[in-house]
Protein backbone atom coordinates (compact mmCIF):
# COMPACT_ATOMS: atom_id res chain seq x y z
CA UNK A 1 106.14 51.92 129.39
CA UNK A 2 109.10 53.43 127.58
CA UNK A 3 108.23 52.71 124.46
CA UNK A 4 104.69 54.39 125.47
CA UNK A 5 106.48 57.42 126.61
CA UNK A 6 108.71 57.60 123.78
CA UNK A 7 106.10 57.16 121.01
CA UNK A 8 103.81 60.01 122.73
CA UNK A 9 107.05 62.32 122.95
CA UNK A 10 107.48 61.84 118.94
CA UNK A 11 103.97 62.72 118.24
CA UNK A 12 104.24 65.53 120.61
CA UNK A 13 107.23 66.73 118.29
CA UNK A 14 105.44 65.91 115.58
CA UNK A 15 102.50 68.13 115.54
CA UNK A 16 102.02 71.01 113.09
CA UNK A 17 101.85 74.19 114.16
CA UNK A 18 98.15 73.79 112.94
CA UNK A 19 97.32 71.45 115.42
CA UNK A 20 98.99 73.04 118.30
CA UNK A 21 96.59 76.27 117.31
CA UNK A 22 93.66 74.18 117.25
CA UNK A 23 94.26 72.55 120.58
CA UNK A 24 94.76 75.99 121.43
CA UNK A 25 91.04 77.31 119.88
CA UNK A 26 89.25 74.02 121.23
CA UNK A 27 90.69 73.79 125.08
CA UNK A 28 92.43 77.17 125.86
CA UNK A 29 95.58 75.12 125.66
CA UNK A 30 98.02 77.61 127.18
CA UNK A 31 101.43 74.94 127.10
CA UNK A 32 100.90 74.56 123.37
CA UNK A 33 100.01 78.02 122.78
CA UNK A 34 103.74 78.55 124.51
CA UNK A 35 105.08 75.92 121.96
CA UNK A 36 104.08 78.05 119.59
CA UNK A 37 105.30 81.23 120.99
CA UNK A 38 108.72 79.83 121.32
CA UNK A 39 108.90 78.85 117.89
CA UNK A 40 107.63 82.31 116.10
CA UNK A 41 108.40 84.69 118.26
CA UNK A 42 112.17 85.84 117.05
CA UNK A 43 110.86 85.74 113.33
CA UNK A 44 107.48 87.87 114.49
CA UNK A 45 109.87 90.53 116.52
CA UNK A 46 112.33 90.63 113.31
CA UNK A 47 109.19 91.27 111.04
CA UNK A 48 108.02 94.35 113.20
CA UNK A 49 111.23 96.05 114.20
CA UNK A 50 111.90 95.95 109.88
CA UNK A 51 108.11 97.31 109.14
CA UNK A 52 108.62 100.07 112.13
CA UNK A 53 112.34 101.01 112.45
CA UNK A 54 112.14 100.98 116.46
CA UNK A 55 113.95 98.07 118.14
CA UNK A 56 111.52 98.66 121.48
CA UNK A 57 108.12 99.36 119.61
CA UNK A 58 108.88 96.44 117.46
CA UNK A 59 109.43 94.24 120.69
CA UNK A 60 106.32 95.07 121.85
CA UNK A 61 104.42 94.98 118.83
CA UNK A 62 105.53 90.99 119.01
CA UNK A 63 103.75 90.46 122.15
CA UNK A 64 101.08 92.50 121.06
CA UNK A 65 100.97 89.92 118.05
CA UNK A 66 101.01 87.03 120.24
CA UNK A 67 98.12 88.08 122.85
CA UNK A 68 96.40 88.67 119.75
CA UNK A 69 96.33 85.79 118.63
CA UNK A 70 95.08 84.57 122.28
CA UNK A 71 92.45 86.72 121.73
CA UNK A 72 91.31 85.65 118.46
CA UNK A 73 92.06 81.87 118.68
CA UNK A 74 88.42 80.88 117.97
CA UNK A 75 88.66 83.16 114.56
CA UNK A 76 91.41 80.67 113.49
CA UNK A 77 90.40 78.14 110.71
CA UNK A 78 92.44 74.77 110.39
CA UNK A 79 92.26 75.12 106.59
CA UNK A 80 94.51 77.90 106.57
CA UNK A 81 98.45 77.77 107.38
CA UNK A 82 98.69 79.07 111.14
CA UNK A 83 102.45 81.30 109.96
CA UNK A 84 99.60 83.27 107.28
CA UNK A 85 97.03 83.74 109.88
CA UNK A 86 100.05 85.12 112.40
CA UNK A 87 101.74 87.10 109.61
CA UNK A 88 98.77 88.89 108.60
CA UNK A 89 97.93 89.48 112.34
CA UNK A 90 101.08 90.91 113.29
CA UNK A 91 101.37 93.27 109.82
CA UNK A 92 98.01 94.36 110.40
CA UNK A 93 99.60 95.80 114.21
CA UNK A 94 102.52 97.38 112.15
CA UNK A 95 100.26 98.93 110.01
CA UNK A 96 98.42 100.53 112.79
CA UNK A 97 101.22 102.03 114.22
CA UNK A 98 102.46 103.05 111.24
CA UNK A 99 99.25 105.08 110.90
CA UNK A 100 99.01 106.70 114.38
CA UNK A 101 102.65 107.71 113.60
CA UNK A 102 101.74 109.60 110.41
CA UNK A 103 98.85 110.85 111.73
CA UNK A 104 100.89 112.11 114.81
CA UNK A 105 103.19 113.71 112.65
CA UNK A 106 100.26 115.30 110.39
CA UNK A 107 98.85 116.97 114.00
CA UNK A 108 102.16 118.43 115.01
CA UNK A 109 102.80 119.87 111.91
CA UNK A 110 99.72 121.96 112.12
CA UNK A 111 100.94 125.35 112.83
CA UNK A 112 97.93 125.82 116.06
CA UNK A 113 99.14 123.27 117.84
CA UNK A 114 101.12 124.39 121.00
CA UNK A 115 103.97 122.33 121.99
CA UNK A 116 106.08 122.03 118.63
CA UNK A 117 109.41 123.49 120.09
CA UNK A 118 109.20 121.18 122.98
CA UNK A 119 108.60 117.91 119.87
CA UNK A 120 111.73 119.36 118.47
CA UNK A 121 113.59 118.99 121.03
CA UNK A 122 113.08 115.48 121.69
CA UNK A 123 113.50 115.15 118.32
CA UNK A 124 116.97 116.38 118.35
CA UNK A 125 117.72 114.53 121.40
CA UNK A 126 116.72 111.15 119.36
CA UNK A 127 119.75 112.64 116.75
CA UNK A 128 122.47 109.77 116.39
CA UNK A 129 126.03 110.81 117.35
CA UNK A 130 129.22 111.51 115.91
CA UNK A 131 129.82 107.52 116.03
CA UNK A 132 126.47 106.08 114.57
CA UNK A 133 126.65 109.01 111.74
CA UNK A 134 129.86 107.10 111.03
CA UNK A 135 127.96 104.17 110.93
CA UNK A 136 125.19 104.73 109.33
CA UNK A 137 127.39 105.46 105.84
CA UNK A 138 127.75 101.73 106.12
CA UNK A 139 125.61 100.06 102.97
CA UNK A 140 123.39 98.03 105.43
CA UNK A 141 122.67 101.15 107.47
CA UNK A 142 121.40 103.06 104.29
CA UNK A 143 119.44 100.54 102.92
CA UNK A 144 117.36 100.15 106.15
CA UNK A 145 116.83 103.78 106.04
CA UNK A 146 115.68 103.55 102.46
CA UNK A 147 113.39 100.63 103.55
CA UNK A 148 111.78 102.60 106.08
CA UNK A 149 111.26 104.93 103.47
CA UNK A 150 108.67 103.02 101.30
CA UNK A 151 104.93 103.24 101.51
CA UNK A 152 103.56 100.33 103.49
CA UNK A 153 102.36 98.43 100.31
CA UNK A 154 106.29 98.26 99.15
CA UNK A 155 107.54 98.06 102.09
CA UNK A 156 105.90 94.90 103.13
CA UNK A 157 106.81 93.00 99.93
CA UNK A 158 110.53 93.97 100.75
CA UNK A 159 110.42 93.11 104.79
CA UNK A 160 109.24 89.54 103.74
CA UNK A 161 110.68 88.50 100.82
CA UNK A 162 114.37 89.58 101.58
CA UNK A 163 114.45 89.85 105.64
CA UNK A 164 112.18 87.35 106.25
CA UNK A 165 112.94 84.98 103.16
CA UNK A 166 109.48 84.10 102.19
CA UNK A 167 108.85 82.73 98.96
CA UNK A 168 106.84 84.70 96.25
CA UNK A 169 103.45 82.46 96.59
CA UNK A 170 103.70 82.86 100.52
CA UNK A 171 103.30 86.69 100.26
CA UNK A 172 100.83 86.34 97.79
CA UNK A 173 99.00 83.99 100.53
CA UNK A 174 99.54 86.09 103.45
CA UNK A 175 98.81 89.75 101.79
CA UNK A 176 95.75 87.90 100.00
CA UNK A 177 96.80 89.15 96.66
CA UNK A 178 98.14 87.53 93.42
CA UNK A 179 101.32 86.58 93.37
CA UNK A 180 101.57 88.84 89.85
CA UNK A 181 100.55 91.84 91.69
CA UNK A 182 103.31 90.81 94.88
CA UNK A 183 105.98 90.82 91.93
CA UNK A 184 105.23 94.03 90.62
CA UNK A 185 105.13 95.82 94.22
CA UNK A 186 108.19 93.93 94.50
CA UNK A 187 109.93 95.68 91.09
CA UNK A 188 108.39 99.09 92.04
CA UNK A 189 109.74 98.73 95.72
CA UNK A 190 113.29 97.90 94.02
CA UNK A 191 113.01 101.09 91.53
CA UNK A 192 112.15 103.27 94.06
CA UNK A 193 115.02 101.70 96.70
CA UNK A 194 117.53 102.23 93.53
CA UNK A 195 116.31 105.89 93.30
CA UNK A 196 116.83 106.98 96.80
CA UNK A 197 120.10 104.60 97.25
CA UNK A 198 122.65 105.19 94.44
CA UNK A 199 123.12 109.01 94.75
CA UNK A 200 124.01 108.08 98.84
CA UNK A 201 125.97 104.98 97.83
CA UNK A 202 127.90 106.57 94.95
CA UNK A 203 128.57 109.89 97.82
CA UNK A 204 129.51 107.59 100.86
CA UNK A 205 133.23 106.24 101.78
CA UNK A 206 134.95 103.29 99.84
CA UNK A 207 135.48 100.48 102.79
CA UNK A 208 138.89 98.54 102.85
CA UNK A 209 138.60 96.13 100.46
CA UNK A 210 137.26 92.71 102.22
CA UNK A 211 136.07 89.13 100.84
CA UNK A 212 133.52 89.74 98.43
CA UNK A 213 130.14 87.88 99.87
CA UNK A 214 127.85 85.26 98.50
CA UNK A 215 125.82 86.54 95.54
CA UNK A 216 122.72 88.54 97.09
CA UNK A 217 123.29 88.65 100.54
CA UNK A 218 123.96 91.68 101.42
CA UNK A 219 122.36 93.88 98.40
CA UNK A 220 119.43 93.89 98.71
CA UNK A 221 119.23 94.69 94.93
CA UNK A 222 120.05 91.79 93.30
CA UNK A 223 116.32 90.08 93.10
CA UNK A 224 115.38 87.30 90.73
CA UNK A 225 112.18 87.70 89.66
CA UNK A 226 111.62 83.74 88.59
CA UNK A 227 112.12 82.74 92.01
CA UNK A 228 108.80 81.83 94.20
């Protein structure tokens, strides 16, 4: 009996995340679908706050990603990775609220629309204070701003290779593009981050000197293009 119980506990643990997803398509299978929640949901939430700058939008857009993907369960296809099918499902969410923010900001800069001083306002209470104007000098700080900065196409590219470490090929597979075409988004993202970040870097205050970290992990910069 214990060995029974044992052996079914190991092939619990060792299911793919493909097989969890079709239990979940075939029988509604809400305990694995939590499995699976549990596992992806810190890298989905990461993912979304990076594409939309908003620690709270980006925490909902993850459980907008996930019911989502309740919804949809009988579009998923066992041939493909489950991670691609949730990337693209949660990018596609980013990119929609990218879009309602643009075209927000298109309608409120039209000169007949009432209600612009009272947008202004809130847009100067939203301001950051003497302290976080302090901190955003810090390298990290500006380099999320210039990330934000991007078009979506770049911006992407950047969020998943260096914030969410994926591998050249596994763009490629997720934006459904060649991997040729990921690389030179990715080069055209870096020109454009050098661009907007070394008159600010070369302006802001020297630190303290400190240990010197490991080779790329804090500049985002330093990209090697042979690595997929």
């Amino acid at each position: 009996m214990k060995g029974l119980t044992f052996s079914t506990l190991s092939l619990l643990c060792s299911r793919t995340d493909e097989e969890d997803m079709w239990r979940v398509k075939m029988h509604e299978d809400h305990q694995e679908f939590g499995r699976l929640v549990k596992r992806w949901e810190e890298p989905i939430r990461r993912l979304c706050v990076r594409m939309v700058g908003d620690i709270h939008r980006g925490e909902d857009l993850k459980q907008e990603t996930f019911l989502r993907i309740f919804e949809k369960r009988k579009d998923y296809q066992p041939t493909g990775r489950f991670s691609t099918f949730l990337w693209r499902v949660a990018l596609n969410l980013c990119y929609d609220e990218l879009r309602r923010r643009q075209r927000r900001r298109e309608f409120l800069c039209d000169p007949n629309v009432d209600g612009a001083g009272e947008d202004a306002v809130e847009a100067a209470a939203e301001l950051p204070g003497p302290d976080a104007n302090a901190a955003s000098m810090e390298e990290g700080e500006l380099v999320r701003q210039a990330v934000l900065q991007l078009p979506e196409i770049y911006r992407t590219v950047i969020v998943l290779r260096h914030y969410q470490d994926l591998k050249l090929c596994k763009i490629a597979e997720v934006l459904d593009i060649p991997e040729g075409t990921v690389n030179s988004r990715m080069a055209e993202a870096l020109v454009r981050l050098s661009r907007m970040l070394q008159p600010k870097l070369r302006a802001a205050p020297q630190p303290a000197p400190r240990p010197s970290p490991k080779p790329c992990q804090t500049n985002i910069l330093c990209y090697e293009s042979s690595q997929t």
